[in-house]
PDB file of N, CA and C in Angstrom:
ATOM      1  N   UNK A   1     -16.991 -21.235 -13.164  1.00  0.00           N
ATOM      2  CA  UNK A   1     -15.845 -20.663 -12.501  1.00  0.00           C
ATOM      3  C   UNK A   1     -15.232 -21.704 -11.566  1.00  0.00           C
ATOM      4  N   UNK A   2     -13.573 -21.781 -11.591  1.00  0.00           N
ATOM      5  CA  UNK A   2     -13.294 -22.743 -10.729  1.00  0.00           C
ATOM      6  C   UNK A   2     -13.159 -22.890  -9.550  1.00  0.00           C
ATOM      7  N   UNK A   3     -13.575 -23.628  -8.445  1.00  0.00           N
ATOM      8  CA  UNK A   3     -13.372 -22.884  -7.016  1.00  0.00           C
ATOM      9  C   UNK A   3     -11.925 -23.254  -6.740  1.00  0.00           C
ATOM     10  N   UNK A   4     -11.398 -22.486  -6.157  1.00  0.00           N
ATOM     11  CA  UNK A   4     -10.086 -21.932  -5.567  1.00  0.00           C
ATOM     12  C   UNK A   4      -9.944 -22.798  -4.424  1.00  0.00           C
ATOM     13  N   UNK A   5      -8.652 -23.726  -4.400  1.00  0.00           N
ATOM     14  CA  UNK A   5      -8.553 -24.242  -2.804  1.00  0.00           C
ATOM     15  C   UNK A   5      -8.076 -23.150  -1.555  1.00  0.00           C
ATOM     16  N   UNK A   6      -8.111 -23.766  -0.560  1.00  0.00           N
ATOM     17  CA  UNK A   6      -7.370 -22.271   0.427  1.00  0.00           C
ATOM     18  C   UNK A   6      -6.158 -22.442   0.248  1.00  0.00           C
ATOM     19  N   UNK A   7      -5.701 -23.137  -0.405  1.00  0.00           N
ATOM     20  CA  UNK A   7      -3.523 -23.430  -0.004  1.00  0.00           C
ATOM     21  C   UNK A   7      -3.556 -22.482  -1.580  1.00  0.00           C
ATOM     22  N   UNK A   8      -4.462 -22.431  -2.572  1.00  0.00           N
ATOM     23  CA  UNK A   8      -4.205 -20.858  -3.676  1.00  0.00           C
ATOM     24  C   UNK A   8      -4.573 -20.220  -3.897  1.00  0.00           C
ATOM     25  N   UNK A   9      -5.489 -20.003  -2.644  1.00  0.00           N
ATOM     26  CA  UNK A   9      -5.889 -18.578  -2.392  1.00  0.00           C
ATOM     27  C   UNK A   9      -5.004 -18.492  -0.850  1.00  0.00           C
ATOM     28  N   UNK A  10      -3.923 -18.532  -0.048  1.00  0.00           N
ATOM     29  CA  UNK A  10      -3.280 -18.514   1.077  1.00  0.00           C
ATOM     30  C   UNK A  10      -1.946 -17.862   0.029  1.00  0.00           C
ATOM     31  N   UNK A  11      -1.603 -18.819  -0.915  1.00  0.00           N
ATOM     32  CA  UNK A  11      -0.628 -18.256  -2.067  1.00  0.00           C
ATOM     33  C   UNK A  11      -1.093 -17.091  -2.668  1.00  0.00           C
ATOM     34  N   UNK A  12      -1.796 -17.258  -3.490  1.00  0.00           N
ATOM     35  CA  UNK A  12      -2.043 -16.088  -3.933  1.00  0.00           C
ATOM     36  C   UNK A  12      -1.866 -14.882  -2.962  1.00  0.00           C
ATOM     37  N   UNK A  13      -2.889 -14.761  -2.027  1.00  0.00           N
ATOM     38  CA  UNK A  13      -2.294 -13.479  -0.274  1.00  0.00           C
ATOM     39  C   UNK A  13      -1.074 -13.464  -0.298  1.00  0.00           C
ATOM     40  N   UNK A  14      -0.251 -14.353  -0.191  1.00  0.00           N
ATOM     41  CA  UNK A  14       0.791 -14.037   0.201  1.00  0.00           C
ATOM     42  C   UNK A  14       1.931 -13.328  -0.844  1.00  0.00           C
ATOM     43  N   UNK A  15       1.552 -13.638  -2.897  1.00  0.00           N
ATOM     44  CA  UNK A  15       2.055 -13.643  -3.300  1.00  0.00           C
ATOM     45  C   UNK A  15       1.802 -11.833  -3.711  1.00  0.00           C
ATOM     46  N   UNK A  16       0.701 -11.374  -3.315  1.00  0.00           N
ATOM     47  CA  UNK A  16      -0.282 -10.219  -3.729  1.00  0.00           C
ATOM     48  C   UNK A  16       0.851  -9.118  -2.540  1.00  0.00           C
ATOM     49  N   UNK A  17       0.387  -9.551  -0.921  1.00  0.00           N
ATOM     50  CA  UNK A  17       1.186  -8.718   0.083  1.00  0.00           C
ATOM     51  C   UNK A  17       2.783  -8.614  -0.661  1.00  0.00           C
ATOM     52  N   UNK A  18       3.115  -9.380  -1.135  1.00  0.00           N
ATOM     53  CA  UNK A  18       4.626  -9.090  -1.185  1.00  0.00           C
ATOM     54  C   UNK A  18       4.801  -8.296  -2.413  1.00  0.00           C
ATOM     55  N   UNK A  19       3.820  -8.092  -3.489  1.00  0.00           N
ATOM     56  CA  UNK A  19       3.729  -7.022  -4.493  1.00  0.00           C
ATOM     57  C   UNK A  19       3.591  -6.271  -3.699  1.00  0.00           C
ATOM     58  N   UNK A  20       2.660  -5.788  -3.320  1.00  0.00           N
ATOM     59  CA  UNK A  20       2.330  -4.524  -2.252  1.00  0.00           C
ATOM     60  C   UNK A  20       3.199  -3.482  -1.566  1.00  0.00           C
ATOM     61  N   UNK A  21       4.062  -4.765  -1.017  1.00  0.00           N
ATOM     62  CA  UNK A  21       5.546  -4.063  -0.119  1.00  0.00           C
ATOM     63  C   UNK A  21       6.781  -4.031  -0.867  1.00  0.00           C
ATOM     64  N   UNK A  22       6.911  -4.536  -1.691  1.00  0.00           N
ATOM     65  CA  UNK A  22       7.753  -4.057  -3.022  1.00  0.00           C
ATOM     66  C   UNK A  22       7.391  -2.768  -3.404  1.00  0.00           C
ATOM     67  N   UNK A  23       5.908  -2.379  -3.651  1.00  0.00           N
ATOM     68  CA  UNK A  23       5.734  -1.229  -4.573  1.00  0.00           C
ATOM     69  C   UNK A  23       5.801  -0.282  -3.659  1.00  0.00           C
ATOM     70  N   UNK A  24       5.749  -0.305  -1.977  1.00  0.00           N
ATOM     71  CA  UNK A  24       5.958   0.882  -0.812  1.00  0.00           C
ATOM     72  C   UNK A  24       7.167   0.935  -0.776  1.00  0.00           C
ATOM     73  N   UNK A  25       7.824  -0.203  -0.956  1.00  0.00           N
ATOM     74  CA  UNK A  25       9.753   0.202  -0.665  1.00  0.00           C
ATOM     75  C   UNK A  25       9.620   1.173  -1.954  1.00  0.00           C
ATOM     76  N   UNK A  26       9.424   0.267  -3.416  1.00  0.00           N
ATOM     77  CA  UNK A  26       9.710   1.803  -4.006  1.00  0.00           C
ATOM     78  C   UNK A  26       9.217   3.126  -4.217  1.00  0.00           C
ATOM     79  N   UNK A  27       8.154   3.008  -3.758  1.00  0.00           N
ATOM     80  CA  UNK A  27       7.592   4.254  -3.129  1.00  0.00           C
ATOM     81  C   UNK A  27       8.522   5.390  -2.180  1.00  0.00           C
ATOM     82  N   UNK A  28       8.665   4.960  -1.229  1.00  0.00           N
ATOM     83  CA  UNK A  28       9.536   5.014  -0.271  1.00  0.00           C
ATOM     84  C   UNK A  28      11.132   5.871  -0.842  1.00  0.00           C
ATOM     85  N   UNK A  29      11.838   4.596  -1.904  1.00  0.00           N
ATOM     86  CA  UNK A  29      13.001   4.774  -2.788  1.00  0.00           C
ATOM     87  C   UNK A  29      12.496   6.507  -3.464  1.00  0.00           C
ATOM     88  N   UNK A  30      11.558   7.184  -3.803  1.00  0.00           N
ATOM     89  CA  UNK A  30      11.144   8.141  -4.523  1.00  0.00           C
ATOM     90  C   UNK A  30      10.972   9.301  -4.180  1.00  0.00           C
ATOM     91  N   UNK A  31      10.934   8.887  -2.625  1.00  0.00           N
ATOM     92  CA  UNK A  31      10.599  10.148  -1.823  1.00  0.00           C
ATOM     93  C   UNK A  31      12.538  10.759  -1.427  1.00  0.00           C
ATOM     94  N   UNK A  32      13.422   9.671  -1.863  1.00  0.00           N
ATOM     95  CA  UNK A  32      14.487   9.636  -1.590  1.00  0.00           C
ATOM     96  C   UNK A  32      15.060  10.707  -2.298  1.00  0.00           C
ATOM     97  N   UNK A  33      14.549  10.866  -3.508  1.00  0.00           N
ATOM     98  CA  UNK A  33      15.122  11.811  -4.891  1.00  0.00           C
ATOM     99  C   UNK A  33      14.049  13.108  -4.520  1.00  0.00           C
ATOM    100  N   UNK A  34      13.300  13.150  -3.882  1.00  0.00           N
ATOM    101  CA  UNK A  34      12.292  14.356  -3.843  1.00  0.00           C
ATOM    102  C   UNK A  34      12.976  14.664  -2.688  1.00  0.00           C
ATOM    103  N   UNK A  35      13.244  14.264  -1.707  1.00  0.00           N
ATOM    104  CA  UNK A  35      14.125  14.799  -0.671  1.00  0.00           C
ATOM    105  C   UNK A  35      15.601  15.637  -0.548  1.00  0.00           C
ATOM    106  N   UNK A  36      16.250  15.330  -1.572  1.00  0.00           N
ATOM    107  CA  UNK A  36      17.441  15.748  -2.094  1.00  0.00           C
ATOM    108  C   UNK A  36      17.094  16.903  -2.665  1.00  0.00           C
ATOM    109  N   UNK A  37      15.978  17.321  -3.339  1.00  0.00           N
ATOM    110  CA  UNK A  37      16.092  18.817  -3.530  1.00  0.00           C
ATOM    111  C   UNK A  37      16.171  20.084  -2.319  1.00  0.00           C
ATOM    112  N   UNK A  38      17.586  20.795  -2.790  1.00  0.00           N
ATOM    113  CA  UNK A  38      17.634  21.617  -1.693  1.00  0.00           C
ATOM    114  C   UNK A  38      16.934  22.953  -1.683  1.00  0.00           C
ATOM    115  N   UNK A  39      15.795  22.953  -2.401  1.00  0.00           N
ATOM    116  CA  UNK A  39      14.721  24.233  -2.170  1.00  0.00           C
ATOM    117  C   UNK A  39      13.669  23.711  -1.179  1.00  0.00           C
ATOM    118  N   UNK A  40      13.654  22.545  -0.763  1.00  0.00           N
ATOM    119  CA  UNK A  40      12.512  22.416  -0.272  1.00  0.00           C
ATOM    120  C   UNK A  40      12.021  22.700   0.987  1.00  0.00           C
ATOM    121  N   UNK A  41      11.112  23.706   1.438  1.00  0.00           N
ATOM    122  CA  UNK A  41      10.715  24.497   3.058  1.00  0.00           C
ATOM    123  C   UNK A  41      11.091  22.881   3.366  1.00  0.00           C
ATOM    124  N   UNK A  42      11.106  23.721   4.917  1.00  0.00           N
ATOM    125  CA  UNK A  42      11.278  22.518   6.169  1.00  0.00           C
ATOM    126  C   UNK A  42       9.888  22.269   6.489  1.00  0.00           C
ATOM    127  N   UNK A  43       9.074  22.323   6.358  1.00  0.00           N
ATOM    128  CA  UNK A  43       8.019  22.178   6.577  1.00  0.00           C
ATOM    129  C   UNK A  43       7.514  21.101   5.458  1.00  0.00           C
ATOM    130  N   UNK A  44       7.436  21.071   3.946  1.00  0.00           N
ATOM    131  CA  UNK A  44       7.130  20.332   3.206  1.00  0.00           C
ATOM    132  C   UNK A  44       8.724  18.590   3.324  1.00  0.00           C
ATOM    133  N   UNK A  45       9.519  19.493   3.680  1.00  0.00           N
ATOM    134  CA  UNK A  45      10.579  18.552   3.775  1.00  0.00           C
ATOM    135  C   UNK A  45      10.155  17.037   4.517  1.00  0.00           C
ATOM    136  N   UNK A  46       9.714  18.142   6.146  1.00  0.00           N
ATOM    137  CA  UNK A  46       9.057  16.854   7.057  1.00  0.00           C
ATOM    138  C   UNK A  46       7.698  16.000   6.633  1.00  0.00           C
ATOM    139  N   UNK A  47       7.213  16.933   5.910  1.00  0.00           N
ATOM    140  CA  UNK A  47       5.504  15.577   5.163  1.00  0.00           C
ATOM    141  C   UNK A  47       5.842  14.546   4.062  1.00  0.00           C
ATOM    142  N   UNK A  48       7.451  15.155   3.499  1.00  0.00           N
ATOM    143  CA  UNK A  48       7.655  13.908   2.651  1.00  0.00           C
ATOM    144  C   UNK A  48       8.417  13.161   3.352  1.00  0.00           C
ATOM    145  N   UNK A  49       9.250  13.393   4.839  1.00  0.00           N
ATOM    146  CA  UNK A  49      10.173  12.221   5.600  1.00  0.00           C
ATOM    147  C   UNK A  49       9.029  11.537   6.338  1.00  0.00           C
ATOM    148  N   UNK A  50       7.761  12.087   6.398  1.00  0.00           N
ATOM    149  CA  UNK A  50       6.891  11.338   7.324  1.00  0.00           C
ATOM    150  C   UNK A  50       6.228  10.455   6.114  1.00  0.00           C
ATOM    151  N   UNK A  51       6.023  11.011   4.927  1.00  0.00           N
ATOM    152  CA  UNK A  51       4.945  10.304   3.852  1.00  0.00           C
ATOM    153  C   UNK A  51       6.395   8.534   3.866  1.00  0.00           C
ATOM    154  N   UNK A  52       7.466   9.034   3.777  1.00  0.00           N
ATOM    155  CA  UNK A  52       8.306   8.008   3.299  1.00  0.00           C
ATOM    156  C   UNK A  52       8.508   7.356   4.271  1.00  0.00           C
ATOM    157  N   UNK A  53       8.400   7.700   5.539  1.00  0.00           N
ATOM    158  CA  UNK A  53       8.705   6.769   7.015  1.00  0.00           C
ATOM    159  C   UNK A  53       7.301   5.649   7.002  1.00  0.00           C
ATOM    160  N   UNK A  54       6.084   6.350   6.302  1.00  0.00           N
ATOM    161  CA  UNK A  54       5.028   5.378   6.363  1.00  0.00           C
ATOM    162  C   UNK A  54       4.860   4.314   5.296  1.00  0.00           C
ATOM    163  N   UNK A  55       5.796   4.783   4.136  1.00  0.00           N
ATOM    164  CA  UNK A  55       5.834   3.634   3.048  1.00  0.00           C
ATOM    165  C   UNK A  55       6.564   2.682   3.648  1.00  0.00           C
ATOM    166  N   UNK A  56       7.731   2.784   4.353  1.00  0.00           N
ATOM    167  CA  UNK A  56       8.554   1.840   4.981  1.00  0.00           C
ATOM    168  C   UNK A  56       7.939   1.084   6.047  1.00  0.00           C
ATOM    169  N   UNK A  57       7.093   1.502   6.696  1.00  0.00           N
ATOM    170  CA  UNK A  57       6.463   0.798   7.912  1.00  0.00           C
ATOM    171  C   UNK A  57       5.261  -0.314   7.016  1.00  0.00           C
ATOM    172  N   UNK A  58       4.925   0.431   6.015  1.00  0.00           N
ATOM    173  CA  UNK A  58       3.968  -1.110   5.388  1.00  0.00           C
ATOM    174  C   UNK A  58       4.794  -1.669   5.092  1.00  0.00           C
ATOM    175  N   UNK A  59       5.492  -1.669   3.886  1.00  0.00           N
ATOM    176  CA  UNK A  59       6.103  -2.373   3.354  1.00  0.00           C
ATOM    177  C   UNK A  59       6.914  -3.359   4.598  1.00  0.00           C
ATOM    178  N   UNK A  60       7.492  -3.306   5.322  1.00  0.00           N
ATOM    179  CA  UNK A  60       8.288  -3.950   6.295  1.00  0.00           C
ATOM    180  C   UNK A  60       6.984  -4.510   7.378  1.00  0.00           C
ATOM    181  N   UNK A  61       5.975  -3.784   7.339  1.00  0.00           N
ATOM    182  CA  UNK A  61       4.932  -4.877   8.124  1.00  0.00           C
ATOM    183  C   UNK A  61       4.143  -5.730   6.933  1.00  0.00           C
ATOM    184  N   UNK A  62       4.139  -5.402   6.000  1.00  0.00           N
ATOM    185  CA  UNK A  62       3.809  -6.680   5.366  1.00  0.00           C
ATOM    186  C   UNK A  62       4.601  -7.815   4.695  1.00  0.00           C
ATOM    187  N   UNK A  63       5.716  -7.437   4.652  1.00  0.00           N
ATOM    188  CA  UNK A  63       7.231  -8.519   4.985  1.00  0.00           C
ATOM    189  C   UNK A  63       6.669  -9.193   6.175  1.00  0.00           C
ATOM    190  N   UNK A  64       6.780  -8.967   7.036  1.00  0.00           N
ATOM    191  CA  UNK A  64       6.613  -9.404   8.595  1.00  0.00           C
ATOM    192  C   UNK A  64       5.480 -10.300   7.940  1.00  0.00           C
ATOM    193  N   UNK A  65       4.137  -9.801   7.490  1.00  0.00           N
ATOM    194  CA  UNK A  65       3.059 -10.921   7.456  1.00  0.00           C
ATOM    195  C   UNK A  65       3.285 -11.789   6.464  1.00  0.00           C
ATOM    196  N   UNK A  66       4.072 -11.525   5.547  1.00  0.00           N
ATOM    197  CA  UNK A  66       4.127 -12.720   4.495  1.00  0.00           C
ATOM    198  C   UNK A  66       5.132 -13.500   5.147  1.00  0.00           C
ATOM    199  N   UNK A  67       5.888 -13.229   5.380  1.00  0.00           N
ATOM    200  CA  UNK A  67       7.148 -14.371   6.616  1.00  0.00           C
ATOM    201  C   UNK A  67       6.027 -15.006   7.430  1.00  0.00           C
ATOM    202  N   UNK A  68       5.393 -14.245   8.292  1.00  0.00           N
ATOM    203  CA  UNK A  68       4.517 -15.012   9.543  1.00  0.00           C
ATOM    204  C   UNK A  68       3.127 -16.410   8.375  1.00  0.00           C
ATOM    205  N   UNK A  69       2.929 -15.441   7.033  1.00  0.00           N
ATOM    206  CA  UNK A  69       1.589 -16.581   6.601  1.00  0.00           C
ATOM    207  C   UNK A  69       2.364 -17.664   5.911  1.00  0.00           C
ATOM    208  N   UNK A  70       3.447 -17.283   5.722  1.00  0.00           N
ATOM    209  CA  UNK A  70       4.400 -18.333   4.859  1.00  0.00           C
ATOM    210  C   UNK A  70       4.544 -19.834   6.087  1.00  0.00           C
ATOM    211  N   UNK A  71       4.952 -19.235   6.973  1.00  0.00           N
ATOM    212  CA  UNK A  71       5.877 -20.226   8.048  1.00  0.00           C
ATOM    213  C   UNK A  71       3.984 -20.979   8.516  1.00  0.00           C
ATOM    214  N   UNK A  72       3.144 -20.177   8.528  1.00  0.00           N
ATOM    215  CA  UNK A  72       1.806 -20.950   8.874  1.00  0.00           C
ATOM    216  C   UNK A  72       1.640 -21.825   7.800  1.00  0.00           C
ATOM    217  N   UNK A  73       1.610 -21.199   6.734  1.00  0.00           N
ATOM    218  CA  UNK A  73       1.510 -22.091   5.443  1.00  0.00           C
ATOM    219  C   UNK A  73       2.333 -23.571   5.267  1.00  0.00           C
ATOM    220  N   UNK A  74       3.223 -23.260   5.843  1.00  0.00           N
ATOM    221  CA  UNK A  74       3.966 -24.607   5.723  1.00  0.00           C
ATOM    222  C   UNK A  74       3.613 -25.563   7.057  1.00  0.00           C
ATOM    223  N   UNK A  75       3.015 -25.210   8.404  1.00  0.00           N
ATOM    224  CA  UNK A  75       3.102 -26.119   9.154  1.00  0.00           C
ATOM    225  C   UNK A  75       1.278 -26.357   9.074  1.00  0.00           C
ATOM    226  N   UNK A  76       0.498 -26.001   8.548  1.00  0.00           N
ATOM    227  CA  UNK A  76      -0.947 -26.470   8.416  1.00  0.00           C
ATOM    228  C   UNK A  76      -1.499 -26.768   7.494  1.00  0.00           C
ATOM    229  N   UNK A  77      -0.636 -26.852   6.289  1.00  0.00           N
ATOM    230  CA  UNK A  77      -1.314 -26.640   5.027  1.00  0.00           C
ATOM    231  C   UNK A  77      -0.461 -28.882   4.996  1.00  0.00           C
ATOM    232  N   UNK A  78      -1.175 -29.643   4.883  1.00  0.00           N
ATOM    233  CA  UNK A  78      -0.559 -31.030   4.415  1.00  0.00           C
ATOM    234  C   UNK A  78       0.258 -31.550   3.158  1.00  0.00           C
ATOM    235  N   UNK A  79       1.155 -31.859   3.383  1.00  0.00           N
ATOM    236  CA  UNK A  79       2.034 -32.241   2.290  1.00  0.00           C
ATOM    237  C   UNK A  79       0.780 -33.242   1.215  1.00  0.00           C
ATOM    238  N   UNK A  80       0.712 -33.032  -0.085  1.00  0.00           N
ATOM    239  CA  UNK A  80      -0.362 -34.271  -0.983  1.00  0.00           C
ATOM    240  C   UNK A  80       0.688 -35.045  -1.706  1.00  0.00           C
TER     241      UNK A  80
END
């Protein structure tokens, strides 16, 4: 098995988080069309604006960490 340097396994993390928060935005995007139905109690209404307020908070905090490991990535990792 080959060992992995840290600058592709640092890529790889970073390339994995940003799948991640792609698939919560569209997560998120889904709760958009389940929301639009107008039968839905107010009560179930608010567990899907809260389920979808929390897809957005990963997704946008793991934006945040792939920006923050990216910008590390470039000032510690040595040009070869």
């Amino acid at each position: 098995m080959e060992k992995k340097t840290f600058e592709v396994v640092l890529l790889d993390d970073i390339r994995r988080q940003r799948e991640i928060a792609q698939k919560a935005l569209e997560q998120a995007k889904e709760f958009d069309a389940l929301l639009a139905n107008p039968n839905l109690s107010p009560e179930y209404k608010q567990q899907l604006e809260k389920a979808k307020s929390g897809f957005l908070k990963v997704a946008r905090e793991l934006a945040a960490n792939t920006t923050a490991t990216s910008t590390s990535a470039t000032l510690f990792i040595p040009n070869k």
